[in-house]
Protein backbone atom coordinates (compact mmCIF):
# COMPACT_ATOMS: atom_id res chain seq x y z
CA UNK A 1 132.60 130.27 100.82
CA UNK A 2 129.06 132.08 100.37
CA UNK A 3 128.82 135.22 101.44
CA UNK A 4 126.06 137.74 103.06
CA UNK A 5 124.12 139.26 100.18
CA UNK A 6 122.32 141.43 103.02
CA UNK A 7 124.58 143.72 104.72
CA UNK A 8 123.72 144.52 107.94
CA UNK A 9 122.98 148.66 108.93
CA UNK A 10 125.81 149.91 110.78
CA UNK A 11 124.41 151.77 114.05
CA UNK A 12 125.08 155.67 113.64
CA UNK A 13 127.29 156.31 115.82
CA UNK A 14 127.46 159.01 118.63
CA UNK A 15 128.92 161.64 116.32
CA UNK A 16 126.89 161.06 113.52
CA UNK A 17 123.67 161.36 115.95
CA UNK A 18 125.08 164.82 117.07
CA UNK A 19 126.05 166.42 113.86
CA UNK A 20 122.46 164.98 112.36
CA UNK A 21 121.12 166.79 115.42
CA UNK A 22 122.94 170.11 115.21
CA UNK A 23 122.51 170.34 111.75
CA UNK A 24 118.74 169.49 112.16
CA UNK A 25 118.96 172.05 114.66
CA UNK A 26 120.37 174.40 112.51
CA UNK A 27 117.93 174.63 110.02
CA UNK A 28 115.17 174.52 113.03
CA UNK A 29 116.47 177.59 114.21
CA UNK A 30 116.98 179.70 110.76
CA UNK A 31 113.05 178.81 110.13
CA UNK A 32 112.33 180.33 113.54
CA UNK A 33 114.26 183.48 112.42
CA UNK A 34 112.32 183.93 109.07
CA UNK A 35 109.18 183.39 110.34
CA UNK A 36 109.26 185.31 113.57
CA UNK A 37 111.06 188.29 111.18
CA UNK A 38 108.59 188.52 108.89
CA UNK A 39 105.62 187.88 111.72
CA UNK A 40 106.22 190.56 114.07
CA UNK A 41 107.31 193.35 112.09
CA UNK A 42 104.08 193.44 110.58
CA UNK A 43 101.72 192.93 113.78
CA UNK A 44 101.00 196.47 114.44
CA UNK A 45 100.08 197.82 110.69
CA UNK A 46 98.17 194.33 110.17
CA UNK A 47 95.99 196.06 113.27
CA UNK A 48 95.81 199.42 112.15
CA UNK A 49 94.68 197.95 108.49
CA UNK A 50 91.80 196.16 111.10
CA UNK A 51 91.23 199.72 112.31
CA UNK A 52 92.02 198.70 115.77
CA UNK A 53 92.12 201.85 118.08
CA UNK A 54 95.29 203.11 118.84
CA UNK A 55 95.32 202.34 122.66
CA UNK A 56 94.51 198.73 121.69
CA UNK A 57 97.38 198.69 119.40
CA UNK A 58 99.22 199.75 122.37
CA UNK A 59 98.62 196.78 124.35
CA UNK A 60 98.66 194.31 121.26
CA UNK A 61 102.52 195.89 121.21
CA UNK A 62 103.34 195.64 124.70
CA UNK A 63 101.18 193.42 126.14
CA UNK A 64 102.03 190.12 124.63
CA UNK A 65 105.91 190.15 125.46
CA UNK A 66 104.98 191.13 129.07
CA UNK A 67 102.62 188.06 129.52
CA UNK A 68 104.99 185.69 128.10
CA UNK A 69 108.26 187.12 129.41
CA UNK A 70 106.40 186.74 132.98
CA UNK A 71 105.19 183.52 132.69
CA UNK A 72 108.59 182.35 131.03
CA UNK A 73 109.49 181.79 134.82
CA UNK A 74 107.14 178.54 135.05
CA UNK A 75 109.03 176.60 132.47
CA UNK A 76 110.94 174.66 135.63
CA UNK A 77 108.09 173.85 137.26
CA UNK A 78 106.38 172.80 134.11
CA UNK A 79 109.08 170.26 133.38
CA UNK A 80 109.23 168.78 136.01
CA UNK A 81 105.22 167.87 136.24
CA UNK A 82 106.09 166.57 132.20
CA UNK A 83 109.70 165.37 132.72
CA UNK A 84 110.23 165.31 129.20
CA UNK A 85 111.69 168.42 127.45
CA UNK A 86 111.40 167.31 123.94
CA UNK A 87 107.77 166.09 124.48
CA UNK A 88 107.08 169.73 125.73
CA UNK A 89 109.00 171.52 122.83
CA UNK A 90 106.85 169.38 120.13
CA UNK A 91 103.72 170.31 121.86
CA UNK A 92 104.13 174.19 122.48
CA UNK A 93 105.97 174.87 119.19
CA UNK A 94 102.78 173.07 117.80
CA UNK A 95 100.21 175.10 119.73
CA UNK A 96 102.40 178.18 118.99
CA UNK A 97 102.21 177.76 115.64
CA UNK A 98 98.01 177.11 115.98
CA UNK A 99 98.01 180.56 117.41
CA UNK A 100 98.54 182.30 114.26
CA UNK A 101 94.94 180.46 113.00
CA UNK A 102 92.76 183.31 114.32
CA UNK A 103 94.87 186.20 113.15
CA UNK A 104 94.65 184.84 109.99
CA UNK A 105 90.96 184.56 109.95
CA UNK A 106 90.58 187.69 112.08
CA UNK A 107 89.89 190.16 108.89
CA UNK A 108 86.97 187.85 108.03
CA UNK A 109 85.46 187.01 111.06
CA UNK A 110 82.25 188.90 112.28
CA UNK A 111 83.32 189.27 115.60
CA UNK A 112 85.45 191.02 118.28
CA UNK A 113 89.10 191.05 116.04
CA UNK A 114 90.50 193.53 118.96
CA UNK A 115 89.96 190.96 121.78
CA UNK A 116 90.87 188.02 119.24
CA UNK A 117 93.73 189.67 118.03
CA UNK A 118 95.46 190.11 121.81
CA UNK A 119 93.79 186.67 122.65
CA UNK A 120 95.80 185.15 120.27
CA UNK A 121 99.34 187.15 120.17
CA UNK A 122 99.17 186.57 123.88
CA UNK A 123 98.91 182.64 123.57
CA UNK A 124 101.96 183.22 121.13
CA UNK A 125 104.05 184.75 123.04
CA UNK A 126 103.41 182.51 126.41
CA UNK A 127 103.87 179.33 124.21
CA UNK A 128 107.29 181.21 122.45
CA UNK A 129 108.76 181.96 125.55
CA UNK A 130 108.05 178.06 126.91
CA UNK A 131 109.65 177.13 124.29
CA UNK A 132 112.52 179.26 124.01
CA UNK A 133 114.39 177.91 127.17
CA UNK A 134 113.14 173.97 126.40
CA UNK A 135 115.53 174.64 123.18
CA UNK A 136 118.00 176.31 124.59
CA UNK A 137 118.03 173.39 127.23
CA UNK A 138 118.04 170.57 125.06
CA UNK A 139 120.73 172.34 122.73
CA UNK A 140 123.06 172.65 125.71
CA UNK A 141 122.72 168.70 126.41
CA UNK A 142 124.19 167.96 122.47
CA UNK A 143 126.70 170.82 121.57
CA UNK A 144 129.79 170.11 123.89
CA UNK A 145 131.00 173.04 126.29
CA UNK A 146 134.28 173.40 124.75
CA UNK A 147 132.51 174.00 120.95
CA UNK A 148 129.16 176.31 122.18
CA UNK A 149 131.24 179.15 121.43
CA UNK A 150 131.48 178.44 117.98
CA UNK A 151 128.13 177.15 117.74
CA UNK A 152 125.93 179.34 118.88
């Protein structure tokens, strides 16, 4: 009797897809925490080094949060013009992360770096607090109720 040389791939199953998942997750999320740790502690002397007035810095530290933490409310309505979560996540953490671009060519450019400088940490902090809840959502769909506690 011959048998298969090939052996056929064994479908993950639903437990395997989870803890690939949370674990993917995981690492996602202690990323986020490095870079946003080591971003935004150094936002406002990165504008004072640009000489940036100090009522500007003022509004580069408030402003930002304000903006985003406002329009944080539209994230229902914008999902359900998209309909996909995940789709959204990808695209905002990826225009997120485009923000920091200018900043980082802000102490060469020619131009305004003030207005540049808000421009930009503004954009951030919309796209951040988009994504924020999208996570948050999609997390809650893969950790089970009974284990969030020990999760998160």
């Amino acid at each position: 009797m011959k048998t298969n040389a090939i052996k056929s791939q064994k479908e993950p199953t639903d437990y395997e897809k989870t803890k690939g998942s949370l674990d993917a997750a995981i690492k996602d999320q202690s990323a986020y925490g490095v870079s946003t740790g080591v971003t935004s502690t150094y936002l406002i002397p990165f504008a004072v080094a640009l000489n940036v007035p100090p009522m500007m810095t003022t509004m580069i530290a408030f402003l930002p949060d304000l903006v985003g933490s406002t329009l944080q409310l539209s994230v229902n309505f914008i999902t359900s013009i998209f309909r996909s979560r995940k789709k959204l996540l990808v695209v905002f953490a990826f225009l997120e992360a485009l923000t920091w671009l200018p900043l980082i060519l802000a102490p060469y450019l020619h131009t305004d770096k003030i207005l540049l400088i808000l421009i930009s940490l503004i954009l951030n902090s919309i796209l951040q607090n988009l994504v924020d809840p999208l996570w948050s959502s999609l997390m809650t769909d893969i950790v089970d109720e009974r284990q969030r506690g020990r999760y998160f």
